[in-house]
N, C-alpha and C. Protein backbone atom coordinates (compact mmCIF):
# COMPACT_ATOMS: atom_id res chain seq x y z
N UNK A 1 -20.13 -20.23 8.50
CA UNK A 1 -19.64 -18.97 9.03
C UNK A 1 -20.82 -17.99 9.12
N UNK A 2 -20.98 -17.43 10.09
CA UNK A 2 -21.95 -16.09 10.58
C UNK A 2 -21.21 -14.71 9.97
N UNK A 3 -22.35 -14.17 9.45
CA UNK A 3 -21.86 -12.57 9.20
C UNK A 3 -21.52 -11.96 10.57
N UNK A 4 -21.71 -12.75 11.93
CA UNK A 4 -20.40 -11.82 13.29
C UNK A 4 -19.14 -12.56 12.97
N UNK A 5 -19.01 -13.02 11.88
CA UNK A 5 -17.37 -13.57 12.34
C UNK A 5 -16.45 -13.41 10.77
N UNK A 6 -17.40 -12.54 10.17
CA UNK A 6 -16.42 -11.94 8.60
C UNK A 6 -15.70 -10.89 9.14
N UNK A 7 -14.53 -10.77 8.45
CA UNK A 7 -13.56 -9.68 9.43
C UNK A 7 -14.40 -8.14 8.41
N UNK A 8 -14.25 -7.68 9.63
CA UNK A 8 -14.51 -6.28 9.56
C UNK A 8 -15.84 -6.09 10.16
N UNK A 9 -16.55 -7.06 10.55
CA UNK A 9 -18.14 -7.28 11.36
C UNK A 9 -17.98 -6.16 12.63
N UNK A 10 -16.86 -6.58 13.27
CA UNK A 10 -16.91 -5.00 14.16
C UNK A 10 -16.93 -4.19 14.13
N UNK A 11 -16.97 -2.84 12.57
CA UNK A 11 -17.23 -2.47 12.72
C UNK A 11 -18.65 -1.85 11.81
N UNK A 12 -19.19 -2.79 10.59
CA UNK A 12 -20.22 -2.93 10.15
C UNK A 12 -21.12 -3.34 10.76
N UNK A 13 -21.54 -4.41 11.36
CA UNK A 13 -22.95 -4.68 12.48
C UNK A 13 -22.99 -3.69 13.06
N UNK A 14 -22.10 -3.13 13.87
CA UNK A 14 -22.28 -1.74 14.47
C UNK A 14 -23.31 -0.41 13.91
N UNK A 15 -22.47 -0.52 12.92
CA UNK A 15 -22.82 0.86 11.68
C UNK A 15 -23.87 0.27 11.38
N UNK A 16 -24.05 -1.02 10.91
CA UNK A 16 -25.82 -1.16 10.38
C UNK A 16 -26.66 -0.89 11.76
N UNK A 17 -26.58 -1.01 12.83
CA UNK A 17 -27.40 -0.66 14.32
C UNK A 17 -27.42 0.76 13.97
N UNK A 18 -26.48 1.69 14.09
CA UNK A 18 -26.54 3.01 14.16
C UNK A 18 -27.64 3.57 13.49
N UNK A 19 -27.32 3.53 11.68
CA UNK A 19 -28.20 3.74 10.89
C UNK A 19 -29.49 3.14 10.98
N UNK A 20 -29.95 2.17 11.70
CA UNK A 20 -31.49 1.54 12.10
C UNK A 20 -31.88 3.07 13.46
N UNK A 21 -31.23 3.06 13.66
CA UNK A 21 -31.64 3.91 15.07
C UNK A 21 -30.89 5.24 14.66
N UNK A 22 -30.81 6.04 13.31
CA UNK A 22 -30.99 7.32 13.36
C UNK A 22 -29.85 8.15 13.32
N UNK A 23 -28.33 7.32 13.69
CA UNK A 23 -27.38 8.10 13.33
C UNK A 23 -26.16 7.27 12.44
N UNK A 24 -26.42 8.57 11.46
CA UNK A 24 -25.14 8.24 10.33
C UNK A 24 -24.22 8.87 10.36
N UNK A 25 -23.57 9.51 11.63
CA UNK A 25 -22.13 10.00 11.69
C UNK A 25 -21.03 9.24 12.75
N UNK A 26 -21.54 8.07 12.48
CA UNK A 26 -20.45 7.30 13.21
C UNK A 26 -19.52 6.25 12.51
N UNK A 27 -18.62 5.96 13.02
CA UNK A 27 -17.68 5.19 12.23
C UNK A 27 -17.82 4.40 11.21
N UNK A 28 -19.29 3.22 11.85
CA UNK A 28 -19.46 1.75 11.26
C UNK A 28 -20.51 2.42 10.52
N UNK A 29 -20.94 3.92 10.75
CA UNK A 29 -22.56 3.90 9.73
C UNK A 29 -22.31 4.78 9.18
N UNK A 30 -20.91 5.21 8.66
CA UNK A 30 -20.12 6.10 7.41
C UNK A 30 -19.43 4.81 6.62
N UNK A 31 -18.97 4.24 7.41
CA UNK A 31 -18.42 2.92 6.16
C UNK A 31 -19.88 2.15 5.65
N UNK A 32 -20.80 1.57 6.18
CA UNK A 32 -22.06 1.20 5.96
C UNK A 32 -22.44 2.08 4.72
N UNK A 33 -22.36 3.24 4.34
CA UNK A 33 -22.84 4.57 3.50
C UNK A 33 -22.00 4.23 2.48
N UNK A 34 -21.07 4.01 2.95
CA UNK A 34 -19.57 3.98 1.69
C UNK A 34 -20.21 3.08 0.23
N UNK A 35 -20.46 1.70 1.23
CA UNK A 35 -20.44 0.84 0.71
C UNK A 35 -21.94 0.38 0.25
N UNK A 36 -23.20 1.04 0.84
CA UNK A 36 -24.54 0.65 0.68
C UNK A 36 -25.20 -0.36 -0.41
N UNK A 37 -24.78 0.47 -1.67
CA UNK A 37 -25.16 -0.50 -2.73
C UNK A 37 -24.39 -1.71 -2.75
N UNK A 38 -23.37 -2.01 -2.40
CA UNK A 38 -22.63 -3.52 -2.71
C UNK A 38 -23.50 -4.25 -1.44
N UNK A 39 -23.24 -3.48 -0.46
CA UNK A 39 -23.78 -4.24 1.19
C UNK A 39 -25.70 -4.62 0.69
N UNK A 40 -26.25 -4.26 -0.37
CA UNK A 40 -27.99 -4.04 -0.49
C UNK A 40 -27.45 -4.94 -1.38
N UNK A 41 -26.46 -5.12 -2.10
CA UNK A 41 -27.07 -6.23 -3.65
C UNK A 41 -26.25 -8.05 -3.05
N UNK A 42 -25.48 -7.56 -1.88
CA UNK A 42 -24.98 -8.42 -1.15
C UNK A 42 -26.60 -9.39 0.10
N UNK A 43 -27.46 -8.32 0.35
CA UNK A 43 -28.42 -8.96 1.07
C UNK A 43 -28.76 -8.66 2.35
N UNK A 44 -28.09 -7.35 2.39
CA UNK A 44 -28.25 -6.85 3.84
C UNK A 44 -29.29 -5.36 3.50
N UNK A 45 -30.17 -5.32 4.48
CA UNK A 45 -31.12 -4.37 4.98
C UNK A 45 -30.45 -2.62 5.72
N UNK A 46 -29.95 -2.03 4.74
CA UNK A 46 -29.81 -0.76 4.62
C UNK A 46 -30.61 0.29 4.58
N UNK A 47 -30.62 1.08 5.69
CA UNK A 47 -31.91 2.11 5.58
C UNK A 47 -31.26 3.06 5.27
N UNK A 48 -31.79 3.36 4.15
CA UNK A 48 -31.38 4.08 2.62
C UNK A 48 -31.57 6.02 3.26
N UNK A 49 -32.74 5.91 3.77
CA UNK A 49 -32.93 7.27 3.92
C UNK A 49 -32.26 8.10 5.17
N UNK A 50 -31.14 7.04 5.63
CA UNK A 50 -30.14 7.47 7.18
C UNK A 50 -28.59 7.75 6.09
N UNK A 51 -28.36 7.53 5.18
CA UNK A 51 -27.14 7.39 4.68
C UNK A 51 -26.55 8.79 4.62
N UNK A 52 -25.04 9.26 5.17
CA UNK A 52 -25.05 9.84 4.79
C UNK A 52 -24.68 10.51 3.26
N UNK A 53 -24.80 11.61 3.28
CA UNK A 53 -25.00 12.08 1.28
C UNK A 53 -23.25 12.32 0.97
N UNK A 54 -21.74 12.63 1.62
CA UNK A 54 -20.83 11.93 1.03
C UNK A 54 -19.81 11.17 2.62
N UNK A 55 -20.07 10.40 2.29
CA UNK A 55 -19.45 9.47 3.31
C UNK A 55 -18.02 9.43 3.83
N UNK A 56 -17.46 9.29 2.70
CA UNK A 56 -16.14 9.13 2.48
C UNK A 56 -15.03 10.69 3.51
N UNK A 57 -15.76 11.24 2.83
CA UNK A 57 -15.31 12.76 3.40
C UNK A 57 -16.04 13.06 4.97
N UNK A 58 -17.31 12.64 5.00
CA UNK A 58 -17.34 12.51 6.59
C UNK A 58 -16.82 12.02 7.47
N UNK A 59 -16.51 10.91 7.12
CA UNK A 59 -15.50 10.01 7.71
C UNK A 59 -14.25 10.59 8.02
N UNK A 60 -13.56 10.95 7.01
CA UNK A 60 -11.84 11.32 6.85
C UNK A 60 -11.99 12.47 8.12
N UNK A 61 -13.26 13.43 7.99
CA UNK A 61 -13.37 14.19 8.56
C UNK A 61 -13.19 13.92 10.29
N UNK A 62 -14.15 13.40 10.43
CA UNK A 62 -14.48 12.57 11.92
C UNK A 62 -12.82 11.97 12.68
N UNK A 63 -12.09 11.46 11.24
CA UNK A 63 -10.82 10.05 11.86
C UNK A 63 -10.24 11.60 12.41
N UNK A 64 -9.89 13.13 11.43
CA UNK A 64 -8.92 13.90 11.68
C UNK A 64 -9.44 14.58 12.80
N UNK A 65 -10.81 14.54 13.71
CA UNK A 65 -10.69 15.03 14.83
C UNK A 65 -10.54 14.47 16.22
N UNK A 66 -10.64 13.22 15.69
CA UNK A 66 -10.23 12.12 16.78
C UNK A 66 -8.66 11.43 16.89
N UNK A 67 -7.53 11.51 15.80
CA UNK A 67 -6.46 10.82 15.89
C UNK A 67 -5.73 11.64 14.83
N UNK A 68 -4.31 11.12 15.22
CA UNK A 68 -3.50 11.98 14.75
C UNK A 68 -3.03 11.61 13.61
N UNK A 69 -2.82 9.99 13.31
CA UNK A 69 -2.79 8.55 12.24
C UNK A 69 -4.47 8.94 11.47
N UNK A 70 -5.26 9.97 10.53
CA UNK A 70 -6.11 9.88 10.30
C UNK A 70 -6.10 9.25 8.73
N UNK A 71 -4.80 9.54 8.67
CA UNK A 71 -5.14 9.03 6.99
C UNK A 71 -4.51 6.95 6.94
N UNK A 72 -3.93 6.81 7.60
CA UNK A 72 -3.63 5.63 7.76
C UNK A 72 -5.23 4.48 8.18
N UNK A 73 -5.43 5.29 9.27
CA UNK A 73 -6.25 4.68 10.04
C UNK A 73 -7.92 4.77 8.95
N UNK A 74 -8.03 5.69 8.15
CA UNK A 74 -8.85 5.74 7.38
C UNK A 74 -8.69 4.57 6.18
N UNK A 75 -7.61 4.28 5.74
CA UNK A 75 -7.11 3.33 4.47
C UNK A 75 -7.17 1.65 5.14
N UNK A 76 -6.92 1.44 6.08
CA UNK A 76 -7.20 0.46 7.37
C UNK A 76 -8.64 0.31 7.35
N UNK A 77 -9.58 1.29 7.98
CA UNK A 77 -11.08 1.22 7.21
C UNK A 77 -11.19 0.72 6.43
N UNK A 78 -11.36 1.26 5.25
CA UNK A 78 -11.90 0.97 4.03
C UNK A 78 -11.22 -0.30 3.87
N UNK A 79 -9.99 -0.48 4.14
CA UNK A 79 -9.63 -2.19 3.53
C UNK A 79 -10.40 -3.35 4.33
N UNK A 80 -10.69 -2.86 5.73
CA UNK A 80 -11.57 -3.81 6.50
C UNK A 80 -12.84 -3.76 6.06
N UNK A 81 -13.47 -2.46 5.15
CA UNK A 81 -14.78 -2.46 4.69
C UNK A 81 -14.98 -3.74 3.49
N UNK A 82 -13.60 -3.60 2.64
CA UNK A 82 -13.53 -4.36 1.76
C UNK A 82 -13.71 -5.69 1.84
N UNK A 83 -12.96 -5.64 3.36
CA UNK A 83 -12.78 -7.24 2.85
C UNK A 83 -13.89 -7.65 3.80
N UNK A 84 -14.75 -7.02 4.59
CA UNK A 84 -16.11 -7.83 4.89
C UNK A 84 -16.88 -7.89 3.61
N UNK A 85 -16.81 -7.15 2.63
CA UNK A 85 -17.83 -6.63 1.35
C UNK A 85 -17.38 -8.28 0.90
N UNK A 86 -16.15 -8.57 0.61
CA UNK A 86 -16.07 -9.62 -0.44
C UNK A 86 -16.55 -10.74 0.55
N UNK A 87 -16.32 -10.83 1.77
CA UNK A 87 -16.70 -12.34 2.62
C UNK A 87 -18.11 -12.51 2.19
N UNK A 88 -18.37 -11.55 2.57
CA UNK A 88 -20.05 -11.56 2.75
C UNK A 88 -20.75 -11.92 1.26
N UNK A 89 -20.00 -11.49 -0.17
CA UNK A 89 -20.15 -11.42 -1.18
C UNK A 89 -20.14 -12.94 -1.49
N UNK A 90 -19.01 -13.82 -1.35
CA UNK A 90 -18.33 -14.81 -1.08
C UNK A 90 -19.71 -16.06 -0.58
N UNK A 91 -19.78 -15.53 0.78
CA UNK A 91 -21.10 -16.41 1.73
C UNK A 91 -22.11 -16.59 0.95
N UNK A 92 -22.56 -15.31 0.22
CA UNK A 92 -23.74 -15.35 -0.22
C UNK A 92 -23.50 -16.28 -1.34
N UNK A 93 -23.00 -16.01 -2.39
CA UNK A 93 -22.51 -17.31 -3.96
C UNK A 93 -22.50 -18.58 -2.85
N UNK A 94 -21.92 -18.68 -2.26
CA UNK A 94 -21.45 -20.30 -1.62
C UNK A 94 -23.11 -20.82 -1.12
N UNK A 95 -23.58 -19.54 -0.45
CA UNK A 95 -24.86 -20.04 0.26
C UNK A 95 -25.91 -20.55 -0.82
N UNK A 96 -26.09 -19.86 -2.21
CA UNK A 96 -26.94 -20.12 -2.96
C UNK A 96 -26.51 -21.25 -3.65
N UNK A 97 -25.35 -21.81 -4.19
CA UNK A 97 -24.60 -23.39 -4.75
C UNK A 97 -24.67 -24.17 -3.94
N UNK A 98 -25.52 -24.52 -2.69
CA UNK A 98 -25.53 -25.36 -1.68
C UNK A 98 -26.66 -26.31 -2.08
């Protein structure tokens, strides 16, 4: 399995592009922020100095000016953040017992 095909890759690969190229107020590169340290001890290349400083609340912020479902659609996030965090967590143990 490829890290494009752990669920939630749509919208993390994204967010890791963003933050390479300078912006951390977008969807995939506020969840990317959320999660940085698990996504860095997991093996992925996080540029530390794009993050934003509280994520969580930027985010919530961002979902409530775009949709009306902001708190749903925010908890939907984060569970898709999650569960790429554990695939990827997952890949990596499996990849190194090989």
């Amino acid at each position: 399995m490829t890290i494009n095909e752990l669920p939630g890759a749509e919208f993390i690969l994204p967010g890791l592009e963003d933050l390479h190229n300078g912006k951390a107020n977008t969807v995939g590169a506020l969840l990317v922020s959320i999660a940085a340290t698990r996504l860095t001890k997991a093996g992925l290349d996080i540029p530390i100095d794009c993050l934003a400083a509280e994520p969580e609340l930027t985010l919530y912020h961002l979902l409530q000016e775009e949709r009306e479902d902001a708190y749903s659609y925010y908890n939907a996030l984060l569970a898709r953040l999650h569960s790429f965090c554990v695939a990827l967590e997952f890949s990596r143990k499996y990849e190194l017992n090989d």
